[in-house]
N, C-alpha and C. Protein backbone atom coordinates (compact mmCIF):
# COMPACT_ATOMS: atom_id res chain seq x y z
N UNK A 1 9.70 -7.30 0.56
CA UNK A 1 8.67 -7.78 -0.36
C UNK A 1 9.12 -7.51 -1.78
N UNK A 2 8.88 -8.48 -2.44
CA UNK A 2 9.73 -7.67 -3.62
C UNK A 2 8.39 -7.26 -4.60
N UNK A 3 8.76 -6.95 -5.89
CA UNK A 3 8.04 -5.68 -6.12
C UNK A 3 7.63 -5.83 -8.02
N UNK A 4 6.82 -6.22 -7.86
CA UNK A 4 6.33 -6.75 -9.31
C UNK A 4 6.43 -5.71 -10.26
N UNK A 5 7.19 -5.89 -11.49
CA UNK A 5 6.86 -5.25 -12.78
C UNK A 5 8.44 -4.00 -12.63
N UNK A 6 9.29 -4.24 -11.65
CA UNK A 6 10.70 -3.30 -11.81
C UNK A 6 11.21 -3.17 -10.39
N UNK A 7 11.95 -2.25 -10.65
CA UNK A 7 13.03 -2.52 -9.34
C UNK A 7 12.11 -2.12 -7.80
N UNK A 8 12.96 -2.23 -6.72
CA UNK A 8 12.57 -1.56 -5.45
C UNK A 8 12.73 -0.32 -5.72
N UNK A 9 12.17 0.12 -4.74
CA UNK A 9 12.61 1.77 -4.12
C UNK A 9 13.76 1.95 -3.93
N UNK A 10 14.18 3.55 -3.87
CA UNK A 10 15.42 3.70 -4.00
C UNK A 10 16.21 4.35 -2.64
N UNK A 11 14.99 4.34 -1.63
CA UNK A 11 15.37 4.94 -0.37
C UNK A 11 14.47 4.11 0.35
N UNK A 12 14.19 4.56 1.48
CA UNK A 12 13.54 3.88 2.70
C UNK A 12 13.10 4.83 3.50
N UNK A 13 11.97 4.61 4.38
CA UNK A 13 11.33 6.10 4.95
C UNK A 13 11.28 5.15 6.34
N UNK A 14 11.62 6.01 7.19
CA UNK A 14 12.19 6.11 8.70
C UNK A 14 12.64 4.58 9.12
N UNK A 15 13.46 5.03 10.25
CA UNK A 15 14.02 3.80 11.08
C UNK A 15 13.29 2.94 11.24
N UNK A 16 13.55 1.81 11.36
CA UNK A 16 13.00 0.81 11.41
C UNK A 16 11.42 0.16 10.53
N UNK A 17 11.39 0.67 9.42
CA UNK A 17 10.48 0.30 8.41
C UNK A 17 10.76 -0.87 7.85
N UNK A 18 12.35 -1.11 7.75
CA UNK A 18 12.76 -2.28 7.08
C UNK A 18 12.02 -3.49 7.82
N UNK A 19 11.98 -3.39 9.38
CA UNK A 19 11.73 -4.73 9.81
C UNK A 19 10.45 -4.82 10.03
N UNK A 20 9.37 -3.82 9.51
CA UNK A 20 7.86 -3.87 9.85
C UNK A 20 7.57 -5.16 8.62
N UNK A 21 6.69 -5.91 9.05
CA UNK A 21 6.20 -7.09 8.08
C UNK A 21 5.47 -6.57 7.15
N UNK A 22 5.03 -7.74 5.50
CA UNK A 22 4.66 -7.18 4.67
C UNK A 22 2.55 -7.19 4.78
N UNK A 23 2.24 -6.54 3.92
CA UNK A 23 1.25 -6.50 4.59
C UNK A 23 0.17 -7.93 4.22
N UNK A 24 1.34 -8.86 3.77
CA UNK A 24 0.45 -10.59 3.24
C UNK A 24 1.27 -10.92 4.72
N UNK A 25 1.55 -10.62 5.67
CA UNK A 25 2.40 -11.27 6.89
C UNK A 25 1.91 -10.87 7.73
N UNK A 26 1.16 -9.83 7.90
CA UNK A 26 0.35 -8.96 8.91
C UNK A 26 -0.50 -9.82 9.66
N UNK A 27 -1.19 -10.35 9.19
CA UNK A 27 -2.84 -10.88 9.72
C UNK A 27 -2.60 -12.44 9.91
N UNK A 28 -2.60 -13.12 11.34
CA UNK A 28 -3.94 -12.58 12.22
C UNK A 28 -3.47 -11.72 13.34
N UNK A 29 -2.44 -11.49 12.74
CA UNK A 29 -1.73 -10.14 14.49
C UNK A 29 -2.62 -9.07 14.90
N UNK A 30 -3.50 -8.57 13.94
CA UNK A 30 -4.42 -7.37 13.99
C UNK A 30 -5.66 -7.99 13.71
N UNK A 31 -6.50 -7.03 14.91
CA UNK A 31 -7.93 -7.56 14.96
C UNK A 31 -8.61 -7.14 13.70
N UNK A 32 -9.30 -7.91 12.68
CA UNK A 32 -9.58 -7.50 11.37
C UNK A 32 -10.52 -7.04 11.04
N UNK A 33 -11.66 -6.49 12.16
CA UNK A 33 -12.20 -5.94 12.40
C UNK A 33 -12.46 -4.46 12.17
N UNK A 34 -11.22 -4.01 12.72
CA UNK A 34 -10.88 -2.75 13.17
C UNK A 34 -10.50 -1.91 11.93
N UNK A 35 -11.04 -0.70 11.79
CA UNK A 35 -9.89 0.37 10.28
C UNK A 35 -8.65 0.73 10.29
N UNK A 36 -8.06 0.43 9.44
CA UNK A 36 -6.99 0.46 9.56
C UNK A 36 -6.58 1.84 8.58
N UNK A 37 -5.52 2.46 8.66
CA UNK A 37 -5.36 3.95 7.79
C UNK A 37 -4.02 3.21 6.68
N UNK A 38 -4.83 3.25 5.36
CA UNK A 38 -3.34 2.78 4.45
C UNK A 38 -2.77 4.23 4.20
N UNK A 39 -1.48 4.34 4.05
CA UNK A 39 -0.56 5.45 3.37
C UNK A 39 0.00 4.91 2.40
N UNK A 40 -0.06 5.74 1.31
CA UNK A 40 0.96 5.52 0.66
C UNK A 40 1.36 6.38 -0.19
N UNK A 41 3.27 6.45 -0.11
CA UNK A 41 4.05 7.28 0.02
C UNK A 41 4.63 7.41 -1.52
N UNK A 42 4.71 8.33 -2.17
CA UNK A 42 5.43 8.65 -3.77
C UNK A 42 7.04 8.85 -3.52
N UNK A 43 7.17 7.95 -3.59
CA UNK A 43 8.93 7.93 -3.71
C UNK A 43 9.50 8.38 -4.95
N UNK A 44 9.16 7.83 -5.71
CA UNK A 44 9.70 8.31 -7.23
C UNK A 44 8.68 8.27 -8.24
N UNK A 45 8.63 9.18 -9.39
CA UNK A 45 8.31 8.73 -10.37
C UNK A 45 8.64 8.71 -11.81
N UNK A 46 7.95 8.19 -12.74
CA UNK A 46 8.86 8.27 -14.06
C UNK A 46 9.00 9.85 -14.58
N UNK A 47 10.40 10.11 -15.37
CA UNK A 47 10.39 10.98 -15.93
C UNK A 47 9.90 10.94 -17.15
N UNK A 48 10.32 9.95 -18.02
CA UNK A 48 9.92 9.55 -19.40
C UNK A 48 8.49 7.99 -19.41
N UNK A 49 7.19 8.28 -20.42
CA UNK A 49 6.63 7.34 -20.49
C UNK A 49 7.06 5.99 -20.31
N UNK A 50 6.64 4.69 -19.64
CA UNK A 50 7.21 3.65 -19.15
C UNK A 50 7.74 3.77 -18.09
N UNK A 51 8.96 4.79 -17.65
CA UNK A 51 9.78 4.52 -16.54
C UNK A 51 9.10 4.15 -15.50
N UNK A 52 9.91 4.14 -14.18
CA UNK A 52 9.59 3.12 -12.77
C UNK A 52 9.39 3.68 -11.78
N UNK A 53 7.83 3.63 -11.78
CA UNK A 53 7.06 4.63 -10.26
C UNK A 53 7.67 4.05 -9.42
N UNK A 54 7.96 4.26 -8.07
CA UNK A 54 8.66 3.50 -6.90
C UNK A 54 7.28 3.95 -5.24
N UNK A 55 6.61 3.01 -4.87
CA UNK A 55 5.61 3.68 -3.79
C UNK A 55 6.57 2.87 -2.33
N UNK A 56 5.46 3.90 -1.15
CA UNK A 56 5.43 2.77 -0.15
C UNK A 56 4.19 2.89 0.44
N UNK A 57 4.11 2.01 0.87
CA UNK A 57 2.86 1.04 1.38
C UNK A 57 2.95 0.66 2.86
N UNK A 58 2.22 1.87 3.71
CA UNK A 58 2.30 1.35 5.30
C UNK A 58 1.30 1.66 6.18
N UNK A 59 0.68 0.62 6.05
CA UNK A 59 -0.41 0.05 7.35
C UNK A 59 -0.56 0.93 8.53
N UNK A 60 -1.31 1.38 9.08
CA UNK A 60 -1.07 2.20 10.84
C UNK A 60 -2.35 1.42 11.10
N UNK A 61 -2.91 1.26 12.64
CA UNK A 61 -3.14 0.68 13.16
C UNK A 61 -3.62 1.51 14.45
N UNK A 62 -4.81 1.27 15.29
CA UNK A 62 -4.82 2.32 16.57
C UNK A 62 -3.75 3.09 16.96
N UNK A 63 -3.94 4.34 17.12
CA UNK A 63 -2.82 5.23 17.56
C UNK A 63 -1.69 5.25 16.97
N UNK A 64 -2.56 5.14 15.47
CA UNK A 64 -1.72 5.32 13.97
C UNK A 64 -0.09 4.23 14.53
N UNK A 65 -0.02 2.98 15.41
CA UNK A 65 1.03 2.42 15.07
C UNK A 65 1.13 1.55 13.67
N UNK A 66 2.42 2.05 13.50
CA UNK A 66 2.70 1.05 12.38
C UNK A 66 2.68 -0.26 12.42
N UNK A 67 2.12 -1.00 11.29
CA UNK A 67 1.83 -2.37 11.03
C UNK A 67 2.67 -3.01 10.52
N UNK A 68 2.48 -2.45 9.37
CA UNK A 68 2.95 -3.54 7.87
C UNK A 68 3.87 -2.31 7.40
N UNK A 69 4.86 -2.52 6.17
CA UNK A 69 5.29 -1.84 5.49
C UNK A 69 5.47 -2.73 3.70
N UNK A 70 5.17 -2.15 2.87
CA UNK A 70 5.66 -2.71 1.67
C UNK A 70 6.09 -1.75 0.69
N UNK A 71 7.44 -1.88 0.01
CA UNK A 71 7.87 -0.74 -0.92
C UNK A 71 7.11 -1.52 -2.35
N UNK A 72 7.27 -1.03 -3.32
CA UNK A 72 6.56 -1.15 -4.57
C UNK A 72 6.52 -0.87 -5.62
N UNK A 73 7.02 -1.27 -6.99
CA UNK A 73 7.35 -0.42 -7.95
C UNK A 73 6.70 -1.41 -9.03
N UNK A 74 6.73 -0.50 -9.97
CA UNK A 74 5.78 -0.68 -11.23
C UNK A 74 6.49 0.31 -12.45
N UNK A 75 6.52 -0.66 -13.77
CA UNK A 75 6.42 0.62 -15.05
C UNK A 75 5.29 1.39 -15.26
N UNK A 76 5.28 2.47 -15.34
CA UNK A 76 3.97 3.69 -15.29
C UNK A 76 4.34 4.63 -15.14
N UNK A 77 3.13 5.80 -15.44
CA UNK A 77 3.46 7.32 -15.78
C UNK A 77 2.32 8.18 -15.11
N UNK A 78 1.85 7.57 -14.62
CA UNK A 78 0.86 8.58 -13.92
C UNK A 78 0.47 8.66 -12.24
N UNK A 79 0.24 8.91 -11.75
CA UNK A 79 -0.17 9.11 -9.96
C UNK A 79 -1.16 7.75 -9.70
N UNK A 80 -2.37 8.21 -10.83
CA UNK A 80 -3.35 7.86 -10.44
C UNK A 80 -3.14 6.23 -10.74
N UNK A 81 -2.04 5.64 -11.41
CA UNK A 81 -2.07 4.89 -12.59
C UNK A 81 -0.76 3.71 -10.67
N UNK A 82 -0.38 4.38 -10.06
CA UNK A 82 0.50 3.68 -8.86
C UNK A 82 -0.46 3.65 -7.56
N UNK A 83 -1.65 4.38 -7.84
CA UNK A 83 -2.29 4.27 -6.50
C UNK A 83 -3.42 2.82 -7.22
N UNK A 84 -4.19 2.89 -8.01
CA UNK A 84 -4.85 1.17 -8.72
C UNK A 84 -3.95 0.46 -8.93
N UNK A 85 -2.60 0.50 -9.07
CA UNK A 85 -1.71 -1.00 -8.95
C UNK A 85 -1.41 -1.02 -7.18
N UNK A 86 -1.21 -0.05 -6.27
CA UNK A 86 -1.37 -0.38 -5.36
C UNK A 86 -2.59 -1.29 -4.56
N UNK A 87 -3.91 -0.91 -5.13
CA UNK A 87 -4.96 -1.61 -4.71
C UNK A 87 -5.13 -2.66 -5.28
N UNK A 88 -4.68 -2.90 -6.54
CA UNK A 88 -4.99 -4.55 -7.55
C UNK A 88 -3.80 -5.32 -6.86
N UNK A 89 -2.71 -4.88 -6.42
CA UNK A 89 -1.54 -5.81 -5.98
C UNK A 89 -1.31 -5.88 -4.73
N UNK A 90 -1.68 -5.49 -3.90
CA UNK A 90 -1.63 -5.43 -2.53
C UNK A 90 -2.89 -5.15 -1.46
N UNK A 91 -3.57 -4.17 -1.58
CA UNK A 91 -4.61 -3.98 -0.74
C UNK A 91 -5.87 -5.32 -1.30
N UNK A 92 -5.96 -5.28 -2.55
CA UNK A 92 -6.93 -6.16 -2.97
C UNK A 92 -6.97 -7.28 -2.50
N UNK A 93 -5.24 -8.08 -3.01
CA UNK A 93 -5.11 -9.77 -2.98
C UNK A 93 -5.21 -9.69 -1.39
N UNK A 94 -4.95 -8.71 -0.32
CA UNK A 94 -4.89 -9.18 0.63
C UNK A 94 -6.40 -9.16 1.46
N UNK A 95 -7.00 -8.46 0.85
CA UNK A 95 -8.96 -8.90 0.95
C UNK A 95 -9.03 -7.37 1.58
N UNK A 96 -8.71 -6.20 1.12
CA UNK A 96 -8.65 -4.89 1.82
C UNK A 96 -9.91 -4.16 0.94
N UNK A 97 -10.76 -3.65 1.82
CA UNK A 97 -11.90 -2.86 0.72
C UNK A 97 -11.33 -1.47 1.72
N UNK A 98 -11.64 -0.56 0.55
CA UNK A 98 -11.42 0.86 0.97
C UNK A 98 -12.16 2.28 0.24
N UNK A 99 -12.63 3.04 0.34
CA UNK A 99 -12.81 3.96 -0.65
C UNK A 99 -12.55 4.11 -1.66
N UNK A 100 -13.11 4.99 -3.06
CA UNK A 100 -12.83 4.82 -4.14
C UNK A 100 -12.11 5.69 -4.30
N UNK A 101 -11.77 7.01 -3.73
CA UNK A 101 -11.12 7.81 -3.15
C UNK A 101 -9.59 8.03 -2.47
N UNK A 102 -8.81 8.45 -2.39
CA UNK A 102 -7.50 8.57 -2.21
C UNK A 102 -7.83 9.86 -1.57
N UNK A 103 -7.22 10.27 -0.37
CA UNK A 103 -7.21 11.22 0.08
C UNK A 103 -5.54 11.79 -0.01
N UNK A 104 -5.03 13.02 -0.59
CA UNK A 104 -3.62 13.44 -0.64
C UNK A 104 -3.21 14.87 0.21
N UNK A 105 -2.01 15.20 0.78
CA UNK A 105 -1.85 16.00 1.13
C UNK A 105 -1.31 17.10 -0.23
N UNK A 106 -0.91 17.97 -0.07
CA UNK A 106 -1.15 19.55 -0.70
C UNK A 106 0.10 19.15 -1.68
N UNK A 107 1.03 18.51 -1.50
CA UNK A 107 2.17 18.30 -2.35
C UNK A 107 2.09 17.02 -3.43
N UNK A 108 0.89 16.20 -3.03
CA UNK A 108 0.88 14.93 -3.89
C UNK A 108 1.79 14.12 -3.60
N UNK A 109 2.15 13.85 -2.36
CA UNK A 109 3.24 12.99 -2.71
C UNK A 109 3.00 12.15 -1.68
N UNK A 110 1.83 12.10 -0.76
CA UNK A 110 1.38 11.47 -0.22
C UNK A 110 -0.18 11.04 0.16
N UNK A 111 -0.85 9.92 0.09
CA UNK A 111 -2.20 9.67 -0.09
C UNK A 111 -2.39 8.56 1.20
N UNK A 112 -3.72 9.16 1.42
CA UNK A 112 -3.72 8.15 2.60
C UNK A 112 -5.72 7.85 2.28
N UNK A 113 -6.09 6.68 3.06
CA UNK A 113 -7.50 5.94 2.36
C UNK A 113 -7.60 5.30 4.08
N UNK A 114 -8.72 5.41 4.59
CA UNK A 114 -9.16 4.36 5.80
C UNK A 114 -10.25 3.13 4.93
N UNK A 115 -9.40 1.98 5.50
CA UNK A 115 -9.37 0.29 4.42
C UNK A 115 -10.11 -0.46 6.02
N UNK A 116 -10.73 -1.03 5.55
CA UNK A 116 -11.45 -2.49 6.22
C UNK A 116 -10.81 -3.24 5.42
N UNK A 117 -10.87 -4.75 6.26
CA UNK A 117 -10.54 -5.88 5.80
C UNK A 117 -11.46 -6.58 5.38
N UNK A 118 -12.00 -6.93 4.60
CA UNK A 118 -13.23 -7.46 4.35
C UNK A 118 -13.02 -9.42 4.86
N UNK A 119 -14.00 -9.86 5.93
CA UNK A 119 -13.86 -11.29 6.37
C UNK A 119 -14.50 -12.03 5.44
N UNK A 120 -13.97 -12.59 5.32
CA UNK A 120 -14.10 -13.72 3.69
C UNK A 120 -14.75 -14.96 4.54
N UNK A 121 -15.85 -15.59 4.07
CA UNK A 121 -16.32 -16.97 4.19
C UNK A 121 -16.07 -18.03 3.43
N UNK A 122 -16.38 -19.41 3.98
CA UNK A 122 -15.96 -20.32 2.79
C UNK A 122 -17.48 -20.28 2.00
N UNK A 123 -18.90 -19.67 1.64
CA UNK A 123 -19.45 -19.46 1.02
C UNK A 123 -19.39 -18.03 -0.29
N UNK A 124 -18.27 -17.28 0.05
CA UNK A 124 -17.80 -16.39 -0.68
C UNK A 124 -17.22 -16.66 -1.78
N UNK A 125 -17.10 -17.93 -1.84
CA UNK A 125 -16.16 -18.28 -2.95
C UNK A 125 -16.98 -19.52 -3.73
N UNK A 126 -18.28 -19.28 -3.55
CA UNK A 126 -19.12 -20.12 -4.64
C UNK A 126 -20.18 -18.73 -5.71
């Protein structure tokens, strides 16, 4: 997937992530119904104002299987500032409602949110 506003990531997190689909490729494979657990992973971030946060972005699915995967990068300087471009560029366009909330483990370097898909009508859009 490529990765609006700067480069990819600069690593890759476990085997076979490369070939998990992106998460605009996902659906209708998964019942959309169902909650799904987003993660997403702090790969890098800037040292100096501007530089290039680097995230990843991966879907789990009952019995936390993996779904989707998308890496992600952006110019920015803050945590909070890669987890709202994660939701305006990806969870959003793809119709994902989730908490306002980010849940992180003890190191920050990982956040995870349980996301519904929200089912869109053709009266939703008047």
């Amino acid at each position: 997937m490529g990765s609006p506003g700067g480069s990819g990531p600069i690593h890759r997190r476990g085997a076979g992530m490369d070939s998990l689909p992106s998460i605009f490729e996902l659906f209708p494979d998964v019942a959309l119904g169902d909650s799904l657990v987003a993660v997403a992973t702090y790969v890098v971030g800037p040292i100096l104002g501007g530089d290039v946060e680097s995230w990843d972005l991966t879907l789990y699915g009952e019995g936390f299987e993996e779904l989707s995967w998308d890496p992600f990068s952006f110019a920015g300087q803050f945590l909070h500032q890669g987890l709202d471009a994660l939701h305006a560029n990806l969870l959003g366009p793809a119709g994902f409602i989730f908490p306002s909330q980010w849940i992180c483990n003890d190191a920050r370097t990982e956040y995870h949110a349980t996301i519904r898909w929200m089912t869109r009508t053709p009266t939703d859009s008047l």
